[in-house]
Structure formats: structure tokens, C-alpha cells
N, C-alpha and C. Protein backbone atom coordinates (compact mmCIF):
# COMPACT_ATOMS: atom_id res chain seq x y z
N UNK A 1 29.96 7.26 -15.59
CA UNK A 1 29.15 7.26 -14.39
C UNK A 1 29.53 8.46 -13.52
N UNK A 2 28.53 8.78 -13.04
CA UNK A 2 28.68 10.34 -12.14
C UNK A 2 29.14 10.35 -10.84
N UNK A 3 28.61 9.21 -10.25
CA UNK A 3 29.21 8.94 -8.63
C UNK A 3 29.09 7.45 -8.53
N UNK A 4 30.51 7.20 -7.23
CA UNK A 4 30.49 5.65 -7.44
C UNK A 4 29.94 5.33 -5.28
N UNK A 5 29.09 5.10 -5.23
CA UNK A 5 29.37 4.37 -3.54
C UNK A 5 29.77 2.86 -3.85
N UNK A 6 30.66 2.42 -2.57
CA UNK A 6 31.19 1.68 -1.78
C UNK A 6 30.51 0.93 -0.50
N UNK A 7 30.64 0.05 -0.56
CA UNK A 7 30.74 -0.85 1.02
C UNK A 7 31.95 -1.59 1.02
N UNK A 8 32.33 -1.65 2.57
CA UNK A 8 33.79 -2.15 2.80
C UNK A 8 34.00 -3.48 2.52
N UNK A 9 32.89 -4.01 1.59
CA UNK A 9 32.77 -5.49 1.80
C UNK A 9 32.80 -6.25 -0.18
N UNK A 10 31.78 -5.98 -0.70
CA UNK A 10 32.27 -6.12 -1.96
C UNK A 10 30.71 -5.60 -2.72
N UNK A 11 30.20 -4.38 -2.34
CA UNK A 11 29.16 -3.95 -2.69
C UNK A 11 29.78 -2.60 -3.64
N UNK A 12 29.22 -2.32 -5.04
CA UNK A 12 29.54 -0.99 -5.81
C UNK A 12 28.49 -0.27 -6.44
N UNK A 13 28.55 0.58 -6.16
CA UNK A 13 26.48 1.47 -6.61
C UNK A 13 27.13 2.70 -7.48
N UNK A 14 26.64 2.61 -9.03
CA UNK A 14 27.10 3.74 -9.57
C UNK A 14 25.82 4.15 -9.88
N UNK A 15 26.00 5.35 -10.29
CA UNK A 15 25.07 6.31 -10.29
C UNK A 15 24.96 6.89 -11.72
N UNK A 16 24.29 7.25 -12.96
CA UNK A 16 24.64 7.79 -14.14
C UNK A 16 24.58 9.05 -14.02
N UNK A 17 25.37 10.05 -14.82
CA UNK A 17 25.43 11.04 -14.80
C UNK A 17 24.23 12.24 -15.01
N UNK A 18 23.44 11.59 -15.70
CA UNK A 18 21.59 11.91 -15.54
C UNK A 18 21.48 12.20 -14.29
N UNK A 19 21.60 11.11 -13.60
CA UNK A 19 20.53 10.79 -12.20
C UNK A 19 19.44 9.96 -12.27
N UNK A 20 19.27 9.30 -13.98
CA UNK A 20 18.13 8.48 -14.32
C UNK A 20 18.30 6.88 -13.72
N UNK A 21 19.65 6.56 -13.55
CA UNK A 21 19.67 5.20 -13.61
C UNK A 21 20.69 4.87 -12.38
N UNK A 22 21.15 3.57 -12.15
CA UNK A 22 21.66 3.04 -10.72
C UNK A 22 22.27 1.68 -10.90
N UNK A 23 23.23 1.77 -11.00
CA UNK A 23 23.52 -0.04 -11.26
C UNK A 23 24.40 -0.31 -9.56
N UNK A 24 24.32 -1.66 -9.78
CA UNK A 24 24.67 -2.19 -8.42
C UNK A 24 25.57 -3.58 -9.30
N UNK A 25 26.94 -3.45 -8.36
CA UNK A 25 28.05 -4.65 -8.75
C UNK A 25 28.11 -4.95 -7.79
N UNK A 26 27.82 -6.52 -7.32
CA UNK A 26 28.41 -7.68 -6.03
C UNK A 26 29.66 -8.41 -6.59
N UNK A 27 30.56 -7.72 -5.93
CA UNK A 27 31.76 -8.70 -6.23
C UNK A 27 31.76 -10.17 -5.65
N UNK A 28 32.63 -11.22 -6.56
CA UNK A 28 32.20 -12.35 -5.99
C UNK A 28 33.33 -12.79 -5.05
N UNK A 29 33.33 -12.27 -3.34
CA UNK A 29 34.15 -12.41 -2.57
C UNK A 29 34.00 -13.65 -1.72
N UNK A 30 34.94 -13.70 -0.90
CA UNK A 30 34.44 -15.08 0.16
C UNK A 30 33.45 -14.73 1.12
N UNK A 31 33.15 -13.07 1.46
CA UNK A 31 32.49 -12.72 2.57
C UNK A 31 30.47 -12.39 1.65
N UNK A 32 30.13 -12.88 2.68
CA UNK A 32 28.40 -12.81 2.34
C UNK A 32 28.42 -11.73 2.24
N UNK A 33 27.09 -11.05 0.96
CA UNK A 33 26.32 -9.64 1.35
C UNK A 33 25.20 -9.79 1.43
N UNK A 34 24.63 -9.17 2.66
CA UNK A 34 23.31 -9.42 3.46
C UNK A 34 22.69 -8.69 2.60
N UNK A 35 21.12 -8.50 2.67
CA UNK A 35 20.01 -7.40 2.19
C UNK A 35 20.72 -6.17 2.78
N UNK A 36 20.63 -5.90 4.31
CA UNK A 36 20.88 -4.71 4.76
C UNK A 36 22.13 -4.27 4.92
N UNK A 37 23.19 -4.94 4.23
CA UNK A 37 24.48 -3.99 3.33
C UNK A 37 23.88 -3.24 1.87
N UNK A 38 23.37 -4.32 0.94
CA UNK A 38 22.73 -3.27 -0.17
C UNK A 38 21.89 -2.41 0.75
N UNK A 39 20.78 -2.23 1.10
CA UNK A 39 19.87 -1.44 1.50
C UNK A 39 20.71 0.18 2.31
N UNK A 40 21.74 -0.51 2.60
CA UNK A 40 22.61 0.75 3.64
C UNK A 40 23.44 1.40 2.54
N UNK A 41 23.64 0.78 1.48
CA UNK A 41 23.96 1.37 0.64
C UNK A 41 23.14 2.46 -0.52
N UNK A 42 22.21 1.89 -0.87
CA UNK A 42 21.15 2.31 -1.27
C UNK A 42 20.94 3.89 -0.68
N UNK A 43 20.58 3.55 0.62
CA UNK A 43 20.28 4.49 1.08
C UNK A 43 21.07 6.16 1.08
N UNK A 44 22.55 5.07 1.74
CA UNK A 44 23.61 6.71 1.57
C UNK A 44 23.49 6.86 0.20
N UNK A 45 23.35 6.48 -0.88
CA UNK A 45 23.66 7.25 -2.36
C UNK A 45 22.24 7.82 -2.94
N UNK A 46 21.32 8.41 -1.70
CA UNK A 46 19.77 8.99 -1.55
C UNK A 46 18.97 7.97 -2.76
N UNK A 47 18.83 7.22 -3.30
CA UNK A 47 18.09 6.53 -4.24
C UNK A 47 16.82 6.23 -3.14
N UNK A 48 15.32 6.60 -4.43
CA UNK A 48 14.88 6.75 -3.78
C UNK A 48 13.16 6.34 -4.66
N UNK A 49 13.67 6.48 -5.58
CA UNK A 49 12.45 5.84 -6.72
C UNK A 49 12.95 5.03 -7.96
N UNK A 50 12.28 4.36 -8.62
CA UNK A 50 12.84 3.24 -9.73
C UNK A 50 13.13 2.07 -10.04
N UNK A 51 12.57 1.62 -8.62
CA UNK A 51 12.94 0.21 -8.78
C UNK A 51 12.22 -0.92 -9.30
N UNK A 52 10.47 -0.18 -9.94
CA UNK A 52 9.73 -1.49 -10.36
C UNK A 52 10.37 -1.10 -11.92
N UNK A 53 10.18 0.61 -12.12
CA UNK A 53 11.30 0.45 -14.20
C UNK A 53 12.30 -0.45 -13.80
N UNK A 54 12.97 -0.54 -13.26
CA UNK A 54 14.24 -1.35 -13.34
C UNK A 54 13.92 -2.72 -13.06
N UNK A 55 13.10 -3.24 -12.71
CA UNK A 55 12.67 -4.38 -12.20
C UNK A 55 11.83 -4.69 -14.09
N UNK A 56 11.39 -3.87 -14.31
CA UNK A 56 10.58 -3.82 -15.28
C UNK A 56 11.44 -4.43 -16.83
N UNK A 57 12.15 -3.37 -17.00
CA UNK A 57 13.60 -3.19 -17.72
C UNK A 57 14.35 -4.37 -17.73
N UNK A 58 14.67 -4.86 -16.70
CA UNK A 58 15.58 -6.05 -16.51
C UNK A 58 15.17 -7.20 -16.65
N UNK A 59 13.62 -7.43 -16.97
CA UNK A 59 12.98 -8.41 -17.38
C UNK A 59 12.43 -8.31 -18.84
N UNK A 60 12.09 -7.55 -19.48
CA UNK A 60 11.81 -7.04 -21.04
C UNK A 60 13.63 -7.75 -21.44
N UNK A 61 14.94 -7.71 -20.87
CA UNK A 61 15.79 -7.43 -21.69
C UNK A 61 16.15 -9.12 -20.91
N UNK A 62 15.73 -9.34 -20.08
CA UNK A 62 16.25 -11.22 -19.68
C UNK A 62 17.28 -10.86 -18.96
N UNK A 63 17.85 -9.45 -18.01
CA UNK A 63 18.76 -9.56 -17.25
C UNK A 63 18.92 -10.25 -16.17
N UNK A 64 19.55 -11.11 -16.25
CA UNK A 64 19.75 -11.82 -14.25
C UNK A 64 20.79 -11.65 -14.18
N UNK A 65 20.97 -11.39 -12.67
CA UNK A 65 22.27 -10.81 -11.68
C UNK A 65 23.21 -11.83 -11.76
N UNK A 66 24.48 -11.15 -11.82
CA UNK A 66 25.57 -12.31 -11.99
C UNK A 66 26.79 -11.31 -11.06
N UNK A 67 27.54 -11.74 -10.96
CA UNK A 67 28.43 -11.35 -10.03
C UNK A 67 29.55 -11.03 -10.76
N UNK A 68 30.01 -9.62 -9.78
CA UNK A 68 31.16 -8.84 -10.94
C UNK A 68 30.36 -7.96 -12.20
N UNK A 69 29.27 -8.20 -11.89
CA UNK A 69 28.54 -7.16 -13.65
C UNK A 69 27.45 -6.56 -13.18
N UNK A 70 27.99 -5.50 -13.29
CA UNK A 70 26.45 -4.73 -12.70
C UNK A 70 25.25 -4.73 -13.06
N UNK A 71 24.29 -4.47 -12.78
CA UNK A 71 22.84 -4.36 -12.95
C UNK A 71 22.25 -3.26 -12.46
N UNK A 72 20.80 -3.01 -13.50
CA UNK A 72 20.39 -2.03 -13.24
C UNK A 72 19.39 -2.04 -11.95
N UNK A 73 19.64 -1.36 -10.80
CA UNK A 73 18.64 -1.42 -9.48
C UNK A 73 17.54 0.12 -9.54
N UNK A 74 17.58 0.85 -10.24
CA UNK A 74 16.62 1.89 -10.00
C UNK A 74 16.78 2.92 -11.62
N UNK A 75 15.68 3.16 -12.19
CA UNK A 75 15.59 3.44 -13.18
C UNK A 75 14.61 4.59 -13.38
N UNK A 76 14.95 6.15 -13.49
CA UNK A 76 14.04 7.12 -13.65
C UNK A 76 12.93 6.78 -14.68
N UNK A 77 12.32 8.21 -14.68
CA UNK A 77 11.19 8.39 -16.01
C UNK A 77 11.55 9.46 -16.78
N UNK A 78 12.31 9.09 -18.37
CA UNK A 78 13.00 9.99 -18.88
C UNK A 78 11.92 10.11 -19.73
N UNK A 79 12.18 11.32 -20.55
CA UNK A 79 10.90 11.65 -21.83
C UNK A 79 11.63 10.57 -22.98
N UNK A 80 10.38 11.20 -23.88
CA UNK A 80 10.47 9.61 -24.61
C UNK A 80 11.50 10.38 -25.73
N UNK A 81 12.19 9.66 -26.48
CA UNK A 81 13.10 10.67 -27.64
C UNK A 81 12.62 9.92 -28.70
N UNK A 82 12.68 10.34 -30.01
CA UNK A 82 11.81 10.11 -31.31
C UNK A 82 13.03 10.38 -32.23
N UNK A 83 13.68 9.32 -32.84
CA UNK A 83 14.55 9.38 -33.59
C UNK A 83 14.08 9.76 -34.83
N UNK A 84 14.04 10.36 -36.05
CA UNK A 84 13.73 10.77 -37.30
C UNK A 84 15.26 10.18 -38.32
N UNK A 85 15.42 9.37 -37.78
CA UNK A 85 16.19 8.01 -38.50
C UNK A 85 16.37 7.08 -37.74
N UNK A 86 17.05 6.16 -38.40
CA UNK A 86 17.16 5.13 -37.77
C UNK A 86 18.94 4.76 -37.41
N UNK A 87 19.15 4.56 -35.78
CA UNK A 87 20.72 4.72 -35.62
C UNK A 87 21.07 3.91 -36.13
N UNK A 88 22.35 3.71 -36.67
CA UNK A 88 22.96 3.21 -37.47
C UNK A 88 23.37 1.43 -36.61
N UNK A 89 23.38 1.61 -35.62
CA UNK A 89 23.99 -0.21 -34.70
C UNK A 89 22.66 -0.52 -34.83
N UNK A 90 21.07 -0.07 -35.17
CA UNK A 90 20.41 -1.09 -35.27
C UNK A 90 20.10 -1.32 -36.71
N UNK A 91 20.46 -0.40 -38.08
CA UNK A 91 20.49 -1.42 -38.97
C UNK A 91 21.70 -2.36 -39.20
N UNK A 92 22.94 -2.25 -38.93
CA UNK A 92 23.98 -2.85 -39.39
C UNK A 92 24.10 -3.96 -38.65
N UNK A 93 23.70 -4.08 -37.42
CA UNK A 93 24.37 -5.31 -36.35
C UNK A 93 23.40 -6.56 -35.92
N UNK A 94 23.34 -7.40 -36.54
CA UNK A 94 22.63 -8.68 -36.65
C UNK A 94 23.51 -9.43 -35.18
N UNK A 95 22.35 -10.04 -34.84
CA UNK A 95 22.11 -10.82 -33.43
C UNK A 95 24.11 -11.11 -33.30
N UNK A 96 24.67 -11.29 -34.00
CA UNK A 96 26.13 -11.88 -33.82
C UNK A 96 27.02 -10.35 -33.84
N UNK A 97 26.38 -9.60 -33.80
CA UNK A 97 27.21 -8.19 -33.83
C UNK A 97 28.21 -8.22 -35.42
N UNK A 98 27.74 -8.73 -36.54
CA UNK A 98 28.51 -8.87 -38.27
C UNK A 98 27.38 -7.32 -38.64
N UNK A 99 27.98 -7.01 -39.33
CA UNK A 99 27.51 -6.04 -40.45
C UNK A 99 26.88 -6.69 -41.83
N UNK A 100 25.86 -6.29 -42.04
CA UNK A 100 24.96 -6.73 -43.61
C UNK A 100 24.91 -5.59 -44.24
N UNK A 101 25.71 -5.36 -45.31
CA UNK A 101 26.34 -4.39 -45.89
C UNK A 101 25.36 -4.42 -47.18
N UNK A 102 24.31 -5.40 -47.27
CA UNK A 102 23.35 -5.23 -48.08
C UNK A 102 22.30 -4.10 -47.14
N UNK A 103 22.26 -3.61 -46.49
CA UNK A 103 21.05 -2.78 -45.86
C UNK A 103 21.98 -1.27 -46.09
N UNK A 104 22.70 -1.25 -46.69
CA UNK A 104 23.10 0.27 -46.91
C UNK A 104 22.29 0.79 -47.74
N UNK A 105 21.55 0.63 -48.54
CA UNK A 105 20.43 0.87 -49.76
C UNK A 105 18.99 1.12 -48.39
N UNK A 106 18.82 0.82 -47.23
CA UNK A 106 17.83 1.01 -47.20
C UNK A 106 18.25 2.68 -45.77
N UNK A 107 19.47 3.31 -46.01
CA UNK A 107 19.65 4.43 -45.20
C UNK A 107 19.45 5.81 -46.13
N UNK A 108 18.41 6.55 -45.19
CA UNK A 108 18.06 7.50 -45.99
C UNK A 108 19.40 8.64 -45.42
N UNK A 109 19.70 9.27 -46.60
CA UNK A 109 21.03 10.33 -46.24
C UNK A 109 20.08 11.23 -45.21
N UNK A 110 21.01 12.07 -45.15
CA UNK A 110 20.95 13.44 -43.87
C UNK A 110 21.37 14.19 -44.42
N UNK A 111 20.19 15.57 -44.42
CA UNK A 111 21.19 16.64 -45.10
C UNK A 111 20.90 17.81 -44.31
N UNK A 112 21.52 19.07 -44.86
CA UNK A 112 21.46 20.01 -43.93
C UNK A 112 20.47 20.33 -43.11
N UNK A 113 20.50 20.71 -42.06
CA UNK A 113 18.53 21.10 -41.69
C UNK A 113 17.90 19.77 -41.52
N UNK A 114 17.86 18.75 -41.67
CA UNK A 114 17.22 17.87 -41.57
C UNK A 114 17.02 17.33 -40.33
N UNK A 115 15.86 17.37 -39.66
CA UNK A 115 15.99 17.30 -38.01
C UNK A 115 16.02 15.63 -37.90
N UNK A 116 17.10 15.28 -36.54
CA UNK A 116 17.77 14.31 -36.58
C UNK A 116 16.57 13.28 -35.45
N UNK A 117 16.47 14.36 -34.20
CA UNK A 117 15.08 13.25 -33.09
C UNK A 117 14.47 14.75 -32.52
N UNK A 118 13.80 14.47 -32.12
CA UNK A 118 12.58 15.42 -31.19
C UNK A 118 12.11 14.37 -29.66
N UNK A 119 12.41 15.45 -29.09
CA UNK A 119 12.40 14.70 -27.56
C UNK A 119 11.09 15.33 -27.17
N UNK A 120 10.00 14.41 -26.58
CA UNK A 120 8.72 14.49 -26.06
C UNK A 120 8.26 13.94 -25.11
N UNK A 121 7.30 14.97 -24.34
CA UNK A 121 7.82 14.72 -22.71
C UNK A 121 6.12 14.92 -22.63
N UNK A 122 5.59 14.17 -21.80
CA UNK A 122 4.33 13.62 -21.66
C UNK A 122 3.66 15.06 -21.08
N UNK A 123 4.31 16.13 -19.80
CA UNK A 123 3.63 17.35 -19.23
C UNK A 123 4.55 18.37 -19.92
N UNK A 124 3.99 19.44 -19.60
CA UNK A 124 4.20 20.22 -20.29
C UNK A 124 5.64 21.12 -19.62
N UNK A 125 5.52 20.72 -18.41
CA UNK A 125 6.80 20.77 -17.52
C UNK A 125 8.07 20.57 -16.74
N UNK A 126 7.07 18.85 -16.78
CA UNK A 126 8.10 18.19 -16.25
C UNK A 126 8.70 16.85 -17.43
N UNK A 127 10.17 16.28 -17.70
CA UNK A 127 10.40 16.01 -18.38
C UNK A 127 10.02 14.75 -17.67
N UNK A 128 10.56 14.27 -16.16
CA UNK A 128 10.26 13.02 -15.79
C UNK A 128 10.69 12.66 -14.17
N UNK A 129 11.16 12.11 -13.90
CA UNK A 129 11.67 11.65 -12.30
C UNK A 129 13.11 10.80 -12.46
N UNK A 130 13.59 11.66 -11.15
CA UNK A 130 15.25 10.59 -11.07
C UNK A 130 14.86 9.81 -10.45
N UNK A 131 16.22 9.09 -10.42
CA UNK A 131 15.81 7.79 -8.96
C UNK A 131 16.39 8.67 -7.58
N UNK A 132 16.22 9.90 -7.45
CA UNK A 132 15.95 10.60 -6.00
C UNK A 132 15.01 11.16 -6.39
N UNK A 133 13.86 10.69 -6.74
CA UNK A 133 12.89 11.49 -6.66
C UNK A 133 12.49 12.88 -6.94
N UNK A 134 13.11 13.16 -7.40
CA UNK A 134 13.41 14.74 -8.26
C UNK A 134 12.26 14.82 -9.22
N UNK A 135 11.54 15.95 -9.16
CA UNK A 135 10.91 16.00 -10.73
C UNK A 135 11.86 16.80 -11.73
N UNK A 136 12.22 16.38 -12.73
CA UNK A 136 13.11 17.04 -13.93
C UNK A 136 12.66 18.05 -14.68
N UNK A 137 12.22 19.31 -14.82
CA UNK A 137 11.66 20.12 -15.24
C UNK A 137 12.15 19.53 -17.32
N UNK A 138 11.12 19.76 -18.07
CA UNK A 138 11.32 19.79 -19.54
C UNK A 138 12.96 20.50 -20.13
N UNK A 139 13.09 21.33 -19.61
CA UNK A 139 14.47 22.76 -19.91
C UNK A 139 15.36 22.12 -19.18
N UNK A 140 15.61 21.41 -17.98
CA UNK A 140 16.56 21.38 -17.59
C UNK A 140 16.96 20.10 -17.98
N UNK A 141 16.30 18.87 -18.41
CA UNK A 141 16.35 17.91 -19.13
C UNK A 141 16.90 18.18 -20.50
N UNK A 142 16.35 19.12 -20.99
CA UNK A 142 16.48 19.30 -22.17
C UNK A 142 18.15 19.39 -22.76
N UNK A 143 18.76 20.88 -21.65
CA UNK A 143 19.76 21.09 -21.48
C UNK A 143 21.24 20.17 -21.30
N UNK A 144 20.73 19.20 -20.31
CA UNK A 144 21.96 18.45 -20.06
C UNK A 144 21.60 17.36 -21.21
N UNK A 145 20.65 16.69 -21.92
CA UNK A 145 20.45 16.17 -22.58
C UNK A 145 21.65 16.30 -24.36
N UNK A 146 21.42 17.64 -24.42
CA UNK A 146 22.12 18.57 -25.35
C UNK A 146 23.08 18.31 -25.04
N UNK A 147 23.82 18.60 -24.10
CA UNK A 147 24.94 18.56 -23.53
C UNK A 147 26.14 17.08 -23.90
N UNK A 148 25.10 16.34 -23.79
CA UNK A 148 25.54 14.91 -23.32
C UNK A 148 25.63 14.50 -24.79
N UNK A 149 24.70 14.14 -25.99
CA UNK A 149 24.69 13.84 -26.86
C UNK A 149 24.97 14.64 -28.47
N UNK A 150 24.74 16.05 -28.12
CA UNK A 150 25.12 16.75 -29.81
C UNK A 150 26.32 16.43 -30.05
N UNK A 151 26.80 16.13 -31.35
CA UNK A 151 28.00 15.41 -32.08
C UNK A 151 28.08 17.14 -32.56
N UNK A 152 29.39 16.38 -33.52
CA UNK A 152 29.98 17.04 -34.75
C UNK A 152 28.93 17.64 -35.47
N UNK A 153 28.95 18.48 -36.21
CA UNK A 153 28.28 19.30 -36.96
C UNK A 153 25.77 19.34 -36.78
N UNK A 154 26.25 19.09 -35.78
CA UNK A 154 25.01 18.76 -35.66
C UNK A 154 24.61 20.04 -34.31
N UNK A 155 23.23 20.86 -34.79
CA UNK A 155 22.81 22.25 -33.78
C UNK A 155 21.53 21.74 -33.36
N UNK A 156 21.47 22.36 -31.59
CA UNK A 156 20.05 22.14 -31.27
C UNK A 156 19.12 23.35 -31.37
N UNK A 157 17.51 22.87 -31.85
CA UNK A 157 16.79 23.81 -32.04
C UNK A 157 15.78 23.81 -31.46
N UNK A 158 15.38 24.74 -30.65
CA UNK A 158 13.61 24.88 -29.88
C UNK A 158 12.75 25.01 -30.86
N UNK A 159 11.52 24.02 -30.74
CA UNK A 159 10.78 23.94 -31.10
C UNK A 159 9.35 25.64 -30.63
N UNK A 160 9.30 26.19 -31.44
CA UNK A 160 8.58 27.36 -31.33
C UNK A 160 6.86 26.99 -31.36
């Protein structure tokens, strides 16, 4: 996480290192937290769009707020990424997190050159929106994107 705010009370707002996403932890103290402690919080850590994706998000996945575990409160618009395989935790890991070591027959190898995802971004400019309201230009998305995820032996290539 990229930045963490505070309230003196038992409020924690992290921030992802994107700028795409926002989680919020209520510790479970003896002292109440009102709306307008989150909201004052909110505010100093500039968040500023995202909250129906995240509202959105957190219901597709059955999240409800529990105390001590953060949640997601504001959720950018990232481009969409297009895997050209399939990651490996969603063939191996059945609802109990066990490995089925019979689905190794259905992974296609990787070989040199073989392009791994292609990231596609709806304008031709902009990749998407933070939760400050930022528009993300395609390149500069692109960039920290690179940044964040190329592994081991693996090169990024512009699409010409």
C-alpha cells in the first residue's frame, strides 16, 4: 500500500500504490466511529471518485464489513488486461485452496516470444480514472503497470 491515513480514534484508509483502489479498516475499539470521522478522513486522503465500483465490487464478491479487515471504499477505472493464458491459482486452487494435479494436462507451455496478456483500454488516451479523480493517460498506466508486474525473464513490448 502506498499511503496509510489515520484518525486518532480507530479509523485506517490505505491507499494502493496505483491510486486505483482505497480500503478502509474500523478497528473494533470501545469508542464509536461516527459517519463524519470516516468522511473527514476520506476527505484528507483527497478520494474523490469510486465509490459505486466499490460498492459494485463488494457486492459481485459478497463482501460485508467486519471489523479489523479492511474493505474496499473507492475503486478506480483501470483498463481491462487480457491474459493469453490462464494464471496458474485459477487452474490449481479449488474452492478449499487443495491443488488438482490432474489439470496439469490442461496448461498450455510458454515459450519464447509468446505474448503472455495485452492490456486494452477503451480511449485511445486515457487508460481510466483514480479514486482522485485523475484521468490516467494509456502510457502512463502502461508504465507503472510494467513496473509493478514484469517477472523474471519476461520483456514488455509496444504494440506497433
Amino acid at each position: 500500500m502506498k499511503k496509510k491515513f489515520f484518525n486518532y480514534k480507530s479509523l485506517i484508509l490505505e491507499i494502493s500504490d496505483d491510486g486505483f483502489e482505497a480500503f478502509l479498516t474500523i478497528k473494533d475499539t470501545n469508542s464509536p466511529v461516527s459517519e463524519d470521522d470516516i468522511i473527514s478522513l476520506i476527505k484528507s486522503a483527497g478520494i474523490k471518485f469510486g465509490w459505486e465500483n466499490a460498492q459494485k465490487l463488494n457486492a459481485e464478491k459478497k463482501i460485508e464489513k467486519q471489523f479489523n479487515k479492511p474493505f474496499l471504499i473507492a475503486a478506480g477505472n483501470k483498463p481491462q488486461i487480457n491474459y493469453k493464458f490462464t494464471p496458474v491459482p485459477e487452474i490449481f486452487l479449488n474452492s478449499e485452496n487443495l491443488t488438482d494435479f490432474a489439470l496439469l494436462k490442461d496448461i498450455k507451455p510458454v515459450k519464447k516470444n509468446f505474448p503472455l496478456a495485452k492490456l486494452e483500454f477503451s480511449g485511445t488516451k486515457t487508460a481510466g480514472t483514480d479514486i482522485f479523480g485523475n484521468k490516467v493517460s494509456a502510457e502512463t498506466f502502461t508504465e507503472e503497470f510494467v513496473k509493478a508486474h514484469l517477472g523474471k525473464n519476461t520483456k514488455f513490448l509496444k504494440e506497433k
